[in-house]
Protein backbone atom coordinates (compact mmCIF):
# COMPACT_ATOMS: atom_id res chain seq x y z
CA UNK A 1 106.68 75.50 117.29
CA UNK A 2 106.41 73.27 120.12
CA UNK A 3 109.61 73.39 122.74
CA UNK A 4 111.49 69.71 123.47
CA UNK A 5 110.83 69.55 127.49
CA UNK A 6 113.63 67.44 129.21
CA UNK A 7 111.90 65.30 132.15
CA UNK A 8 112.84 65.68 135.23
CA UNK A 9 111.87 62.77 136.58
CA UNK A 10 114.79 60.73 138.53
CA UNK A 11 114.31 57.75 137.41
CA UNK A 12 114.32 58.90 133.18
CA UNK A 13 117.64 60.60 133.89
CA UNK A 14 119.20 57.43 136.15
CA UNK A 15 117.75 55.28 132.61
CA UNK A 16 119.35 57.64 129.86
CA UNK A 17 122.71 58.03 132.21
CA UNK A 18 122.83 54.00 132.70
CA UNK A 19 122.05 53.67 128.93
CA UNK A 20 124.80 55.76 127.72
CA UNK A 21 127.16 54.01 130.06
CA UNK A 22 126.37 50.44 128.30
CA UNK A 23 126.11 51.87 124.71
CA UNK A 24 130.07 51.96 124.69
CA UNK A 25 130.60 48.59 126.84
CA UNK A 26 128.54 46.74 124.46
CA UNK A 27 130.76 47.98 121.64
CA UNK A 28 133.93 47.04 123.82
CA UNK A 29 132.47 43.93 123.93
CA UNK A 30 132.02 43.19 120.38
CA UNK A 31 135.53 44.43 119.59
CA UNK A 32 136.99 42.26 122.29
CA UNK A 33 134.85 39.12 120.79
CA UNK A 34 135.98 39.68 117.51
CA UNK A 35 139.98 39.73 118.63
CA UNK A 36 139.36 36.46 120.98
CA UNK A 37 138.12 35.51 117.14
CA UNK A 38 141.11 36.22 115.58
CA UNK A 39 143.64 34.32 118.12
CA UNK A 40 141.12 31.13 117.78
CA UNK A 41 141.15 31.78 113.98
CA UNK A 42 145.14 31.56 114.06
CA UNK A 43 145.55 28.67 116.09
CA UNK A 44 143.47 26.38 113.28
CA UNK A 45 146.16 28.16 111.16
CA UNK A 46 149.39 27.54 112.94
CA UNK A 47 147.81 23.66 113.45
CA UNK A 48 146.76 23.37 109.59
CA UNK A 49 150.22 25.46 108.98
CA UNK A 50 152.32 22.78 111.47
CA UNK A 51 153.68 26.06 112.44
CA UNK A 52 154.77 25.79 116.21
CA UNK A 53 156.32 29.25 116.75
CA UNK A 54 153.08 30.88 115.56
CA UNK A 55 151.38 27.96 117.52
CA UNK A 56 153.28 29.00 120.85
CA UNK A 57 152.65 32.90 120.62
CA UNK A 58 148.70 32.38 121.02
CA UNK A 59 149.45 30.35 124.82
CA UNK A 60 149.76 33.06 127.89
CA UNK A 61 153.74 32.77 128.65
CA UNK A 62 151.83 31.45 132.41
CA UNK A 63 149.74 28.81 131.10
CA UNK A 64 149.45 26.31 133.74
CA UNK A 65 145.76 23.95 133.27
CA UNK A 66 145.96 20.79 134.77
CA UNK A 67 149.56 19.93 135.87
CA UNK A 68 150.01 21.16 132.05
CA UNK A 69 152.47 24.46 131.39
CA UNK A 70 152.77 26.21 128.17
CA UNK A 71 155.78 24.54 127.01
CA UNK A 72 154.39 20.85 127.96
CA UNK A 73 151.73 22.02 125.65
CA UNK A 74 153.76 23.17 123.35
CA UNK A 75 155.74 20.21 123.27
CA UNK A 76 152.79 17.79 122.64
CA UNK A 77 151.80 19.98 119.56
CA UNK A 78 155.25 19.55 118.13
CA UNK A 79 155.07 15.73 118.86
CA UNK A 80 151.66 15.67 117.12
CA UNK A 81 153.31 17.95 114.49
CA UNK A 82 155.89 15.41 113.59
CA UNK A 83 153.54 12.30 114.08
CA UNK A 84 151.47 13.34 111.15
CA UNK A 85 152.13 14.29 107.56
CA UNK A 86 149.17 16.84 107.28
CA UNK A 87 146.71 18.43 109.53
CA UNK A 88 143.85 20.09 108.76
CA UNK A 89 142.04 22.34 111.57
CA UNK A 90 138.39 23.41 111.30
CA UNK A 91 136.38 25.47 114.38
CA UNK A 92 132.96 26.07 114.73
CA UNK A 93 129.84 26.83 116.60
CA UNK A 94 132.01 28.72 118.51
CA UNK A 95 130.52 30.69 121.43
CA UNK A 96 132.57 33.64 123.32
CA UNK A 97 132.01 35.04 126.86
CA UNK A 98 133.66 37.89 127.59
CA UNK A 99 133.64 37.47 131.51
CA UNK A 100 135.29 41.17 132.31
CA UNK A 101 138.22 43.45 130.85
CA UNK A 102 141.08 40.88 131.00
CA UNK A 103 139.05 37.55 130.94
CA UNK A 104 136.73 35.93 128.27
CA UNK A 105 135.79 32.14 127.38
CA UNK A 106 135.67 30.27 124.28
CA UNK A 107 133.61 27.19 123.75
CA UNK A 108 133.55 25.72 120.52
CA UNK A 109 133.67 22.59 118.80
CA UNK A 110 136.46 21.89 116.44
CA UNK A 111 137.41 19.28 113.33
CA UNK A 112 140.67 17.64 113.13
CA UNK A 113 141.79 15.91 110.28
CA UNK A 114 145.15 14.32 110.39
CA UNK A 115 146.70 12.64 107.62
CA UNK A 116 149.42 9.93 108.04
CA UNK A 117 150.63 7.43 105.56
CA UNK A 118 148.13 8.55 102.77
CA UNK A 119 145.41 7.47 105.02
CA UNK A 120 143.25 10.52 106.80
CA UNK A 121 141.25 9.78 110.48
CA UNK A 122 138.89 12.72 111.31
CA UNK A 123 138.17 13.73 115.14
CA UNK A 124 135.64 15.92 116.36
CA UNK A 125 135.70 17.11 119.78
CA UNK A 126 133.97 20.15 121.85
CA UNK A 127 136.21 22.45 123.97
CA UNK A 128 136.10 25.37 126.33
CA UNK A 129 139.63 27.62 126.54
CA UNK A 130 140.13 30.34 128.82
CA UNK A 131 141.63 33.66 127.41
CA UNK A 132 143.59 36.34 129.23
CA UNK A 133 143.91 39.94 127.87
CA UNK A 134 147.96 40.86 128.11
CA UNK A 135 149.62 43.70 126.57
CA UNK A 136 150.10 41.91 123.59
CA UNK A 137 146.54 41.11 123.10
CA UNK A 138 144.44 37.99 123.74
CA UNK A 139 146.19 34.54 124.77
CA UNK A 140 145.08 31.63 125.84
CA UNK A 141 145.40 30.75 129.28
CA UNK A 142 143.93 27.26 129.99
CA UNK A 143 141.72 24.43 127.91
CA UNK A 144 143.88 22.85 125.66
């Protein structure tokens, strides 16, 4: 039976140590991605939904992106809310950076149907949101 020598060479151990260091990051990553997902997943929801409360609780309560807070935001949703009878909200090629613990980027392209007076007009338009990790999970922080 042949005996399993462990090298002890410097640079194997600094490989194997650095490896199993990134093994769990890389799966932090993928459960992080797959939140920031979710939250973009619920916003086409709350927009095909018209449902502004659910709407609002996916904006950081500091969302401030070009001389725009969270409740001017909000506010313009509601507007478009009321301007149309029906919206329909469709993401896709969506691409997420997760740029540390707290921070991650979404850039994706999104369809928007709206529907007013039985007559539909379809818009498609590319964006890039920024997300902040809070207590309560993943929120978006600028973009819109």
């Amino acid at each position: 039976m042949r005996r399993l020598r462990l090298s002890s060479n410097p640079r194997f151990i600094v490989a194997c140590l650095m490896l199993a260091i990134a093994m769990p990051l890389a799966g932090c990553t993928e459960v992080q991605k797959i939140e920031i997902r979710s939250v973009m997943d619920a916003r086409d929801k709350a927009i095909c939904d018209k449902d502004i409360h659910a709407y609002g609780s996916l904006l950081l309560a500091g969302y401030h992106d070009h001389g725009q807070t969270k409740a001017m935001v909000v506010a313009q949703m509601r507007r478009l809310f009321k301007r149309f009878d029906q919206l329909d909200m469709h993401s896709f090629d969506r691409v997420i950076r997760v740029l540390d613990a707290s921070h991650a980027q979404c850039e994706q392209s999104y369809r928007l149907r709206v529907r007013q007076h039985q007559t539909w007009r379809t818009i498609v338009e590319q964006e890039q949101l920024q997300l902040q990790k809070t207590s309560n999970g993943w929120k978006i922080s600028a973009g819109l």
